[in-house]
C-alpha atoms as a PDB file:
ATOM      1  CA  UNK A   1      11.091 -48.295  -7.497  1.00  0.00           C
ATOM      2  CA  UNK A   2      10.841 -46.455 -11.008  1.00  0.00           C
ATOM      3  CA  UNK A   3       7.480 -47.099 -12.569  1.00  0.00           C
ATOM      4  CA  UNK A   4       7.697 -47.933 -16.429  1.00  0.00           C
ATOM      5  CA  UNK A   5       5.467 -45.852 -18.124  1.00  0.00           C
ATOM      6  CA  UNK A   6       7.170 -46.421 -21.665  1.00  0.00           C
ATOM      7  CA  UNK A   7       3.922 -47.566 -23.464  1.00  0.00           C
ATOM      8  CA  UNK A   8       2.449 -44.002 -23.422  1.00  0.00           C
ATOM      9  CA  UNK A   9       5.182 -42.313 -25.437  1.00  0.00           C
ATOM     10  CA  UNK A  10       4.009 -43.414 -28.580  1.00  0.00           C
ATOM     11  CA  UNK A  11       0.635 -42.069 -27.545  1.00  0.00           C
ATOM     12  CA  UNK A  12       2.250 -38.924 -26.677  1.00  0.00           C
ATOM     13  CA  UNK A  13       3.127 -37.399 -29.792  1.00  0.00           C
ATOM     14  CA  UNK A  14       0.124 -38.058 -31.803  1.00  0.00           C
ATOM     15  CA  UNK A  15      -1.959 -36.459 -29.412  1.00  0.00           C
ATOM     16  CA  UNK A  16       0.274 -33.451 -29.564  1.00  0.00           C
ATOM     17  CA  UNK A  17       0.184 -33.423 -32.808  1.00  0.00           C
ATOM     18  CA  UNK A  18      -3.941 -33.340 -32.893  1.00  0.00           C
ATOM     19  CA  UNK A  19      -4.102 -30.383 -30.221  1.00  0.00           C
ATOM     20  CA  UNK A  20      -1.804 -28.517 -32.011  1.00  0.00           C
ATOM     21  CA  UNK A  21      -3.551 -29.057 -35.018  1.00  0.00           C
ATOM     22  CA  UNK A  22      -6.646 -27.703 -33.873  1.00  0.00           C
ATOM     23  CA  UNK A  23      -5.416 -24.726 -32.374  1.00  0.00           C
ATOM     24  CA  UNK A  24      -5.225 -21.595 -34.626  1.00  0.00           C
ATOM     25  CA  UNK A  25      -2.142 -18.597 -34.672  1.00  0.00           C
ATOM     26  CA  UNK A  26      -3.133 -16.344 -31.986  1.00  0.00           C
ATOM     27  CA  UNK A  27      -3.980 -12.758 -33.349  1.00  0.00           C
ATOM     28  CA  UNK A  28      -4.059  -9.868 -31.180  1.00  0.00           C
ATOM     29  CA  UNK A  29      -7.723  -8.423 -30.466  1.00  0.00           C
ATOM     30  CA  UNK A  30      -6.317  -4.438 -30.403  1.00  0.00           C
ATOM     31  CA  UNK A  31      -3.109  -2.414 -31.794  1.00  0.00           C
ATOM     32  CA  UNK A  32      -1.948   0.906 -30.587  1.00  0.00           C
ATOM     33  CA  UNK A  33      -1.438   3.810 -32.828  1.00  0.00           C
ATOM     34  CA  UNK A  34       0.126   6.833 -30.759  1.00  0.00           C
ATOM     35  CA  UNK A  35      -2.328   6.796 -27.721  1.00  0.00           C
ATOM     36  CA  UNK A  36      -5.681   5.490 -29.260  1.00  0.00           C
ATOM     37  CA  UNK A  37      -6.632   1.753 -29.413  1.00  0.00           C
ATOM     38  CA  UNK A  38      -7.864  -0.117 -32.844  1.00  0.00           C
ATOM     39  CA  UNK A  39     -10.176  -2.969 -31.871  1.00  0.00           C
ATOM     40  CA  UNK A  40     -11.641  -5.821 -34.258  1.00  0.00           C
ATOM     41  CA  UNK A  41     -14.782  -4.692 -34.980  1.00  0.00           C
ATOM     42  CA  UNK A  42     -13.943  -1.116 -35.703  1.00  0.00           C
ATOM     43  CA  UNK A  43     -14.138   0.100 -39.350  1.00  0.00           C
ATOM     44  CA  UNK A  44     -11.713   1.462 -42.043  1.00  0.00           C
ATOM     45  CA  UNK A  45     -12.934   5.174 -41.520  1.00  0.00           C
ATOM     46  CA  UNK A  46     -12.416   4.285 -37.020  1.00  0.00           C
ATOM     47  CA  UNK A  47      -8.783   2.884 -38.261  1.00  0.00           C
ATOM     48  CA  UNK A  48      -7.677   5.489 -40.273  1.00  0.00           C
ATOM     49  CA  UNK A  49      -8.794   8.510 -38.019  1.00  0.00           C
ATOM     50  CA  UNK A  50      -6.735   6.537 -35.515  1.00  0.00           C
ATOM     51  CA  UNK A  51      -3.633   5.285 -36.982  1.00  0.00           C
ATOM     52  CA  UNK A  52      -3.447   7.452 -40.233  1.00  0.00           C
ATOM     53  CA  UNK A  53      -2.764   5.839 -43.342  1.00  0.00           C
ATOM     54  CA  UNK A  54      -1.171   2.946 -43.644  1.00  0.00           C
ATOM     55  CA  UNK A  55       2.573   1.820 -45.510  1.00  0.00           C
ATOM     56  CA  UNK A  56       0.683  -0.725 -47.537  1.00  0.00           C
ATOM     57  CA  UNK A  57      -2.703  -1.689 -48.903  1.00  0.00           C
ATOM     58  CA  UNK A  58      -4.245  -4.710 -50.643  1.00  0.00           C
ATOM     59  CA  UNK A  59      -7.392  -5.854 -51.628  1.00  0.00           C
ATOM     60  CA  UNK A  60      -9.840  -7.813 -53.724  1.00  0.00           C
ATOM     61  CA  UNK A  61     -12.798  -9.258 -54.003  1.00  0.00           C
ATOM     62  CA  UNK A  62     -14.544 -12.677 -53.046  1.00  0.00           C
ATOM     63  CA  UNK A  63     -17.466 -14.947 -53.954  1.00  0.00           C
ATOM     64  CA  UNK A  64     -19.739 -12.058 -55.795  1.00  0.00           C
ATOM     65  CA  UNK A  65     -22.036 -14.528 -56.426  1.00  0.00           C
ATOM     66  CA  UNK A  66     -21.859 -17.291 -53.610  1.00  0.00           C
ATOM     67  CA  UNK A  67     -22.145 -17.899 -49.950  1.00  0.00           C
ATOM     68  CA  UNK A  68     -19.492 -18.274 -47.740  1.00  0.00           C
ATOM     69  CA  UNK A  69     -19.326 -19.785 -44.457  1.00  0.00           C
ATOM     70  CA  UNK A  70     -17.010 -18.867 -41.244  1.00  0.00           C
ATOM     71  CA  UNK A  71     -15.846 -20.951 -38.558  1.00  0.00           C
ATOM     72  CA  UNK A  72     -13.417 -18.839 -37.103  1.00  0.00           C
ATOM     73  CA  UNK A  73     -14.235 -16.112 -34.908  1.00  0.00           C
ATOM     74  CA  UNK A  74     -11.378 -13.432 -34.431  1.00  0.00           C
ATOM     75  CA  UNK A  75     -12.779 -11.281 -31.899  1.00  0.00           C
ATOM     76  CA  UNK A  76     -13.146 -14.149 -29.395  1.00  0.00           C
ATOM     77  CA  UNK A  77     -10.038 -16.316 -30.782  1.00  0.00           C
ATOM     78  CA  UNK A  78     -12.245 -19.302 -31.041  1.00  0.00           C
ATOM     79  CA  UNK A  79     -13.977 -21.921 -33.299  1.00  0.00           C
ATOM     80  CA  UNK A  80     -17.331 -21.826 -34.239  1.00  0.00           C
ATOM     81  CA  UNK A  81     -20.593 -23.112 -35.855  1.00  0.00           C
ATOM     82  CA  UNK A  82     -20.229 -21.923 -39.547  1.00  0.00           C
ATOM     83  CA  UNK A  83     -21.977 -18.973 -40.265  1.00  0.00           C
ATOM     84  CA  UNK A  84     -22.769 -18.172 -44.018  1.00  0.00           C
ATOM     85  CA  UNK A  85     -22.120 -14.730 -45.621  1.00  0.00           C
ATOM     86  CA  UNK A  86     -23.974 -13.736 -48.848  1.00  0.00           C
ATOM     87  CA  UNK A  87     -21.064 -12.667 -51.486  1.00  0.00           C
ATOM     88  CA  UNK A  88     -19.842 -10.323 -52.537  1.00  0.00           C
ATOM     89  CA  UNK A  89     -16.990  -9.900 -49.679  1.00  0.00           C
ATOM     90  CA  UNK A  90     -14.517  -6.980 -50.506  1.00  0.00           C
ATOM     91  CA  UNK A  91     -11.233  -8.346 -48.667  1.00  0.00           C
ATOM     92  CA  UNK A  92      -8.502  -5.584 -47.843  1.00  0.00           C
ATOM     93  CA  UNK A  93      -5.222  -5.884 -45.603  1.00  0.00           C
ATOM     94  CA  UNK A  94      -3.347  -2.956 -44.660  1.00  0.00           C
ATOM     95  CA  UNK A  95      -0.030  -3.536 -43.141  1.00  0.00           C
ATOM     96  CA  UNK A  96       1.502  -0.571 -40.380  1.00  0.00           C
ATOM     97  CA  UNK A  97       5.140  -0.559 -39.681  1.00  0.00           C
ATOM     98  CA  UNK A  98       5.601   1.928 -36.357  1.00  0.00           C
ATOM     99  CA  UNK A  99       9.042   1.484 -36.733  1.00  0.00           C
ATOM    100  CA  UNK A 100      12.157  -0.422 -35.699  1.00  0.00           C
ATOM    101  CA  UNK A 101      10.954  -0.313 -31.955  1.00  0.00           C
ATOM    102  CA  UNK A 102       7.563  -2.138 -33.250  1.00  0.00           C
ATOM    103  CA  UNK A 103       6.223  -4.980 -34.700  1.00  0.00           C
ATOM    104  CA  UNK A 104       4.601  -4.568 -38.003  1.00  0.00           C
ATOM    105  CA  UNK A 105       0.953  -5.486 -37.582  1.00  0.00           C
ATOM    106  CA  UNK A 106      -1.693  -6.467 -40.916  1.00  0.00           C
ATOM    107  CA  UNK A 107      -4.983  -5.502 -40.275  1.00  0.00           C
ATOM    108  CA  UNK A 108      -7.502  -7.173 -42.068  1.00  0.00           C
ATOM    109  CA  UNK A 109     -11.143  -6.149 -43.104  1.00  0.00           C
ATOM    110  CA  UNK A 110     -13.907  -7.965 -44.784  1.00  0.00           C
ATOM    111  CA  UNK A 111     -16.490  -5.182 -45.758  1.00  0.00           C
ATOM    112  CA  UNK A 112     -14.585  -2.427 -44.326  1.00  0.00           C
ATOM    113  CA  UNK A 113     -14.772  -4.204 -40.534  1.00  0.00           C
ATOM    114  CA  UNK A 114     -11.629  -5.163 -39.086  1.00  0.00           C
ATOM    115  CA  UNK A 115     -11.710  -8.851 -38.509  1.00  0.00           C
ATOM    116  CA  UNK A 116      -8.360  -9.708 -37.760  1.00  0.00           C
ATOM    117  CA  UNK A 117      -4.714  -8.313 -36.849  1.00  0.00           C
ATOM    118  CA  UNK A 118      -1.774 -10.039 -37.219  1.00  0.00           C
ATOM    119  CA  UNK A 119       1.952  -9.405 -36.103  1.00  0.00           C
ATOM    120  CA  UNK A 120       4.167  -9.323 -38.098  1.00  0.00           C
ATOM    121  CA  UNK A 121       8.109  -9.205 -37.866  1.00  0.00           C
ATOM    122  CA  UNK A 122      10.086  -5.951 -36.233  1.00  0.00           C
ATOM    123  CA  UNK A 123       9.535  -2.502 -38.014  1.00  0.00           C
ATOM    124  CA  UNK A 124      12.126  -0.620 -39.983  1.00  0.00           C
ATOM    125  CA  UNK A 125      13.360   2.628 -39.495  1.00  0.00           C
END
């Protein structure tokens, strides 16, 4: 006898749609460059001894006069209570292709601390 469990579709996707919601991109907590690991945490002097200079940097500046608060914490790839940060916040994102064999990864800093790394799409030659 098949049991009719129709009712909870409906239910279903909603649902989905809420977990999914909540969850964030995954970043990666470390990159490689040659044989030396780049963690979050480490800062822009730490990265560039490591991985040399990079094919592309950005950056600007945030809230110079205002506070900001956090809820996402990148080195444990988690939610959390906000956390307020006293402005001003110098933002930078440096992007290393390794080449075709690679994914490009963007590292980004907040005060010259890496805080995040992203992956990007395949390298080019």
């Amino acid at each position: 006898m098949r049991s009719n469990h129709r009712w909870l579709y409906p239910l279903l996707f909603p649902c989905m749609l809420m977990l999914g919601g909540l969850s964030p991109a995954l970043s990666d907590n470390a990159v490689r460059c040659q044989n030396r690991l780049v963690h979050i945490g480490d800062t822009t002097a730490e990265v560039l001894e490591k991985c040399g200079d990079p094919v592309w940097k950005g950056g600007w500046e945030e809230a110079p006069n205002r506070t900001i608060s956090r809820f996402y914490d990148y080195k444990r790839d988690r939610y959390k209570a906000p956390e307020s940060t006293r402005g001003p916040l110098r933002i930078d994102v440096w992007t290393y292709d390794f080449g075709s064999n690679r994914f490009v990864r963007y590292l980004h800093f907040e005060n010259d601390i890496l805080i995040r790394i992203e992956t990007g799409e395949k390298g080019a030659d």
